[in-house]
Structures are given as C-alpha cells and as structure tokens.
Protein backbone atom coordinates (compact mmCIF):
# COMPACT_ATOMS: atom_id res chain seq x y z
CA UNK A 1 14.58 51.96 -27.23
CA UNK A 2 13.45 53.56 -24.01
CA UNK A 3 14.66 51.48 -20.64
CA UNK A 4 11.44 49.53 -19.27
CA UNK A 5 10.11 47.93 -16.48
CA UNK A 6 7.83 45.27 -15.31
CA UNK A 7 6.10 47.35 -12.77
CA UNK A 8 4.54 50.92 -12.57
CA UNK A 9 4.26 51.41 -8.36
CA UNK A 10 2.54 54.49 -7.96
CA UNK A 11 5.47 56.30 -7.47
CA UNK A 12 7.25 55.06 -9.72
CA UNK A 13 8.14 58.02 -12.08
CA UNK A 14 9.33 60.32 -9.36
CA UNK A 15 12.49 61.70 -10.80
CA UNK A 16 12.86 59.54 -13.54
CA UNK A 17 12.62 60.89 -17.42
CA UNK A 18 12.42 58.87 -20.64
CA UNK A 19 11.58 55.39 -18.54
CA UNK A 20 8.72 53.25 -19.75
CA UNK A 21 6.92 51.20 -17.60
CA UNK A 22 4.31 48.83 -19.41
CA UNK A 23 1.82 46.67 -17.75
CA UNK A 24 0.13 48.18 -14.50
CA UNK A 25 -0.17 51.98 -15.29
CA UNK A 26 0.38 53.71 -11.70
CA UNK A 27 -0.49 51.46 -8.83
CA UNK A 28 -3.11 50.75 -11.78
CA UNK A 29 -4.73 47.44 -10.54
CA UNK A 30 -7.18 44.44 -12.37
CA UNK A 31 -9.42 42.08 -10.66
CA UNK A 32 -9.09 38.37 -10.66
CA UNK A 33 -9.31 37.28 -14.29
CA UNK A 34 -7.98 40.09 -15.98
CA UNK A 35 -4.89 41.76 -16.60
CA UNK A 36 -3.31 45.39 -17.32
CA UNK A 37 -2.48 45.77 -20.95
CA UNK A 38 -0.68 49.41 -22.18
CA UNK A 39 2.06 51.61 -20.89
CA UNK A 40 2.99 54.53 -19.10
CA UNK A 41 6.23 56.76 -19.75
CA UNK A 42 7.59 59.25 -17.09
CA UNK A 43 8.31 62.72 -18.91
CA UNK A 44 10.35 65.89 -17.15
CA UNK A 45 8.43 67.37 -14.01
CA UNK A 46 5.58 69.41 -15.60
CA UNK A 47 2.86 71.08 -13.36
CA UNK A 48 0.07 69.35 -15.04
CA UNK A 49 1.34 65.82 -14.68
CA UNK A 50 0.88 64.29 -11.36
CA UNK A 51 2.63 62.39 -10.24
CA UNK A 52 5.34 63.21 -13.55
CA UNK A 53 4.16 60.72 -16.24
CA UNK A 54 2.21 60.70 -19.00
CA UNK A 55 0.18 57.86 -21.14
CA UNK A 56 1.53 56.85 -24.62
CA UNK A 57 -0.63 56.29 -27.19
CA UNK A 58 -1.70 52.91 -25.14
CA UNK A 59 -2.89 53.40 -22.25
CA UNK A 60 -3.30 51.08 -19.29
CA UNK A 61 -5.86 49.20 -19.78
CA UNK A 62 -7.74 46.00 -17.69
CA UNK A 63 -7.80 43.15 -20.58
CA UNK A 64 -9.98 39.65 -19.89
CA UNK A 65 -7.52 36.62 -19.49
CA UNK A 66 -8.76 34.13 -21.58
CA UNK A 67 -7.73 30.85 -19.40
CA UNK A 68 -9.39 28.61 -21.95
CA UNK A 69 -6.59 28.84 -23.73
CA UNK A 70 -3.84 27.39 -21.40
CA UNK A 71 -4.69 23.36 -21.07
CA UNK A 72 -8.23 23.98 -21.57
CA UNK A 73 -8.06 25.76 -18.75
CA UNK A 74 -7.77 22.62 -17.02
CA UNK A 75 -11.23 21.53 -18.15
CA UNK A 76 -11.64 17.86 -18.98
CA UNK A 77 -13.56 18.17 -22.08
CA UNK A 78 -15.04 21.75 -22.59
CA UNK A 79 -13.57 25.26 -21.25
CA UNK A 80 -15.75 28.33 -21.83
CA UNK A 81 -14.29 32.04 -21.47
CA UNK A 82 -16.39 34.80 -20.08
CA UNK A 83 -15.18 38.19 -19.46
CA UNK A 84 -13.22 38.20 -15.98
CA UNK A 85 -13.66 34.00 -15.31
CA UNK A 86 -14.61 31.27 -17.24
CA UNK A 87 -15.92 28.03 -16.45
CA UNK A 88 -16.10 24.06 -17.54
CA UNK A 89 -18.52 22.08 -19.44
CA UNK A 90 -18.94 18.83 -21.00
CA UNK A 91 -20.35 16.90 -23.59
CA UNK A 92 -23.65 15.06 -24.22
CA UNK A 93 -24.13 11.89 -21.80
CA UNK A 94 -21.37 13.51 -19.49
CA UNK A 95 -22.20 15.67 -16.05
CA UNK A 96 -19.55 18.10 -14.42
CA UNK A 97 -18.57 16.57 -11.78
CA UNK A 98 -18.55 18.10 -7.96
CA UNK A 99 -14.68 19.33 -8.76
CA UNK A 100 -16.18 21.85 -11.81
CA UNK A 101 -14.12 20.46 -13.43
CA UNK A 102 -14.11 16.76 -14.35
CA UNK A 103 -16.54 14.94 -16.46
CA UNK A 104 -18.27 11.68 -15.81
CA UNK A 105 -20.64 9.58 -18.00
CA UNK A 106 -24.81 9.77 -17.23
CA UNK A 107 -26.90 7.00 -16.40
CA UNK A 108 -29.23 5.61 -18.29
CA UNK A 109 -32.56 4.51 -17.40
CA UNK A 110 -32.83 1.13 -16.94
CA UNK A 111 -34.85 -0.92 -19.50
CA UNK A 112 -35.56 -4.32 -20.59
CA UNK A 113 -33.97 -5.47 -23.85
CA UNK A 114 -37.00 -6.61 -25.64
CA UNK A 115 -40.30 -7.98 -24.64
CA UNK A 116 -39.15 -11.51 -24.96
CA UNK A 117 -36.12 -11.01 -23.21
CA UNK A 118 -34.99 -11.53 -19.41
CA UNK A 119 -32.30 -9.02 -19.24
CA UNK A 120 -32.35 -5.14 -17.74
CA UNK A 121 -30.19 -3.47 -19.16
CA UNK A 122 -28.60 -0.97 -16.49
CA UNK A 123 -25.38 1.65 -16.84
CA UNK A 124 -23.80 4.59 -18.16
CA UNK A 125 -22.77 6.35 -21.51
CA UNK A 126 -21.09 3.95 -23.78
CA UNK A 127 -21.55 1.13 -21.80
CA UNK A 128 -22.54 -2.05 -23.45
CA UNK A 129 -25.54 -4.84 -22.70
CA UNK A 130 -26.31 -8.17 -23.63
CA UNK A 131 -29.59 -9.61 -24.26
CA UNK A 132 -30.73 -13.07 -23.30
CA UNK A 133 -33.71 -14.66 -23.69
CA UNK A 134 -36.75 -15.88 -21.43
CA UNK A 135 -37.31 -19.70 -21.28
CA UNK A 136 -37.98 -20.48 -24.48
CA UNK A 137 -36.96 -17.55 -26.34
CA UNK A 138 -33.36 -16.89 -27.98
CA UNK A 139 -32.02 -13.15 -28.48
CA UNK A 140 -29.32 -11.89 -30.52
CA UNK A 141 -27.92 -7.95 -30.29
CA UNK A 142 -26.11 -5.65 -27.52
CA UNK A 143 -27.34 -2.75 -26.80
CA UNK A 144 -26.00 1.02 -26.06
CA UNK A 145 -26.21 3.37 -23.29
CA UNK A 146 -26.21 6.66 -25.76
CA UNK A 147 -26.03 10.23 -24.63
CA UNK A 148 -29.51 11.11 -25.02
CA UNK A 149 -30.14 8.66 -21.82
CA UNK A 150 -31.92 6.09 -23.83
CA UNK A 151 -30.65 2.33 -24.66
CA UNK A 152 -30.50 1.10 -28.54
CA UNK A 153 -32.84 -1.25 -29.88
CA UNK A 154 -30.75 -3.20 -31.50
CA UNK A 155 -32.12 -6.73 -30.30
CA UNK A 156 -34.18 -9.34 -31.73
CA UNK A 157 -35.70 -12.23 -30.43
CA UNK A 158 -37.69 -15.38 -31.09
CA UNK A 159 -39.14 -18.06 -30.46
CA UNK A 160 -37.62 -21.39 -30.21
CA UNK A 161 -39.47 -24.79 -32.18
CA UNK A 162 -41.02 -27.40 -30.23
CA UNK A 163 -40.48 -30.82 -31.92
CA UNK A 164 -43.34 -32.69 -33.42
CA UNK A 165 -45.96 -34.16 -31.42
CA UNK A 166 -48.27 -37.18 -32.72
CA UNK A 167 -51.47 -37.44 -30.60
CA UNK A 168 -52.63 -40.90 -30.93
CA UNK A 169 -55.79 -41.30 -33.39
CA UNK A 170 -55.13 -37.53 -34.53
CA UNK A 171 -54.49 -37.10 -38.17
CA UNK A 172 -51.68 -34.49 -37.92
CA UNK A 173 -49.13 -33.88 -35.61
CA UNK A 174 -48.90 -30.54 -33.53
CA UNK A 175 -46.21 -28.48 -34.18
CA UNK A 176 -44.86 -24.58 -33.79
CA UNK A 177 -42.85 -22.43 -31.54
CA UNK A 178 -42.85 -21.55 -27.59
CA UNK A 179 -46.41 -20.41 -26.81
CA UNK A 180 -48.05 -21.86 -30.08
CA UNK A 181 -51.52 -23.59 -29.56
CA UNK A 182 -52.52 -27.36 -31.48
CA UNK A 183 -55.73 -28.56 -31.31
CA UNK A 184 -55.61 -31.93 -32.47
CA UNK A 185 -58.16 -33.29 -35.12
CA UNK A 186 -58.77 -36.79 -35.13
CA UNK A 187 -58.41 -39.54 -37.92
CA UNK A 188 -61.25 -40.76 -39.80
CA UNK A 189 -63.92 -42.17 -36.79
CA UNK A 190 -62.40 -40.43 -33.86
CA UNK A 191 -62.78 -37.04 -32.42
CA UNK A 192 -60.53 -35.20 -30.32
CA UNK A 193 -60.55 -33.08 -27.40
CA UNK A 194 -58.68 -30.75 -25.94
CA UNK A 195 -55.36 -28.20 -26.16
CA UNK A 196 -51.73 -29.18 -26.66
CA UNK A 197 -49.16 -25.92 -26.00
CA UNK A 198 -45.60 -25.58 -27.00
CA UNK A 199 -43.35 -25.11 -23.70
CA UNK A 200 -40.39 -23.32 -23.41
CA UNK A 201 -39.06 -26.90 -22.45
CA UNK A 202 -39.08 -27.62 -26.04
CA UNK A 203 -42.09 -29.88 -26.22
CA UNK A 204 -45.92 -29.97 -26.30
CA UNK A 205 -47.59 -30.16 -23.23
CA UNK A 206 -51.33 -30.77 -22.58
CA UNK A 207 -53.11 -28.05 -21.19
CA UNK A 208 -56.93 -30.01 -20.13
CA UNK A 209 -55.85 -33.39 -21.53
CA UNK A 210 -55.65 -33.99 -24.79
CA UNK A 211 -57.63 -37.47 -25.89
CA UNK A 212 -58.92 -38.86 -29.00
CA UNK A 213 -62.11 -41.14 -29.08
CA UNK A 214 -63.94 -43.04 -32.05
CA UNK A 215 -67.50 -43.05 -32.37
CA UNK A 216 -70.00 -44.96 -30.56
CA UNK A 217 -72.08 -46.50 -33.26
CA UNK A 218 -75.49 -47.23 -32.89
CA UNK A 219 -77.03 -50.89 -32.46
C-alpha cells in the first residue's frame, strides 16, 4: 500500500507523490469533542491542486467522539452523547452531584410511620426505618426511602390490652385496649357512676371516679 502518516500539516504534500496522509486533511482542524475522519493523498504538481494533493474518495471529515463509550465516560451511573460533548446523568432517587459527575442518593421527606407510632422516619434513597410505638401502642414493619421521595407504608400498629378490671358492686368487669372506654353497670340494687379508661400503662384508670351505690329504699 501507499506510505502513510499520522499527520497532514498544511504543507505537508510539498514535493511528495503517492504519500497518504489520513486523519487531519491539510492543517484541517476539529473542535473539542470531535475528531478528523478521511484522508488526503499528495499527487504530482498539477496547476489546479494547491497546495499538490488531492482528496480520495474519503475526504476529511470532523466526526463526533462519542466519550460515552470509554468508562462511561467517567459517569457514575448514566453517560449521554451529544454531538461535540456529552454529559452525565443519574438514576431515579439519585442527584448529580457538584463534580457533574458523581451521583448521590435524594432525601426523602420526613414522615411519621403511622398514626400510632412515635417514630419520624428521616433519610435518603434506600435507607431503612424502624417503627415504634407510642405508649401503649406496639408497631411492627420498616419502612423505605424509595426514589420517588416518598417512604413505604409498610407498618402496622395496635393497640395493646389492658387487663381486667372488677369495679366493686358492678356486674362486669371493664376490659379492652389503650384508649378503650368502660362504663361500669352495677349489680342487682346498685347503680354506678362514672368512666373507667384503658392507659397505655396497661390498666384502667378512672377518669371522674368511678363508684357504685345501692338504692336508698324508702321507709
């Protein structure tokens, strides 16, 4: 084949016949994110060539360098080419970071767990929270930071049992959960008054003091 080169100065087929150059066609020159594609081969002096070289059938040509395609172009997750640059991206729940390059996770907006639970849950993509309850309450689940910006709902909570509660003279005994109310009705010849409450303490409480009477009879 012919004898090449690597570079095509603009003078660079004066006196020289059968010599391809390929690559940068005549002092030919690309801007920053492109490249010279093609060829150039010097023929005998001729009066219409100037300066002595003609174009094959590929002529120098500025061709978009796709850096994408060498390590990502040194994007952390996503690398888009556009003709003459490119530039980085990243995925849902991630922000480019102030280098253009790196990724880090979003935050998400802080939010309570359930209604009946104590914890705020606070962090970023992926990250993981616990629920726990409120006095009297129990809670089972964890919960995700997600890409969207929003937390699961994953947890569930409930109320915890109070143990039994006899008031005396009342014909039942009050139970329920954390928050229930018992109104105690009294046995045969006594009425009762008042509101008993299930604490988060685990027992019934009296909320206006809770008594049962019997009946006055009459003379």
């Amino acid at each position: 084949g012919l004898p090449t080169s690597a570079s095509c100065g603009a003078t660079f087929c004066d006196g020289k016949t059968g010599v391809e150059c390929r690559g940068n066609m005549a002092g030919f020159q690309c801007a920053n994110g492109w490249r010279a594609v093609g060829s150039v081969l010097c023929a005998a002096s001729d009066a219409s060539l100037t300066p002595s070289f003609v174009n094959t059938s590929t002529p120098a040509v500025c061709e978009d360098v796709d850096e994408c395609s060498v390590n990502n172009g040194g994007c952390d997750q996503q690398c888009f080419n556009r003709p003459g640059s490119y530039h980085c991206g990243c995925y849902q729940g991630f922000a480019l970071d102030l280098d253009g390059m790196s990724c880090r996770p979003k935050a998400c907006e802080d939010s309570t767990a359930h209604i009946f639970s104590k914890t705020v849950c606070h962090g970023n993509t992926g990250d993981m929270c616990v629920a726990r309850g409120q006095p009297g309450y129990t809670c089972t689940g964890v919960e995700e930071c997600q890409a969207n910006g929003q937390w699961t709902t994953n947890t569930q909570c409930w109320a915890r049992p109070c143990g039994e509660h006899q008031v005396t003279n009342a014909a039942t005994a009050c139970k329920g959960r954390t928050g229930d109310v018992c109104k105690p009705q009294g046995i045969p010849g006594y009425s009762c008054n008042g509101t008993m409450v299930c604490s988060a303490d685990g027992t019934f409480k009296s909320i206006d003091g809770v008594k049962c009477t019997g009946a006055v009879c009459g003379n």
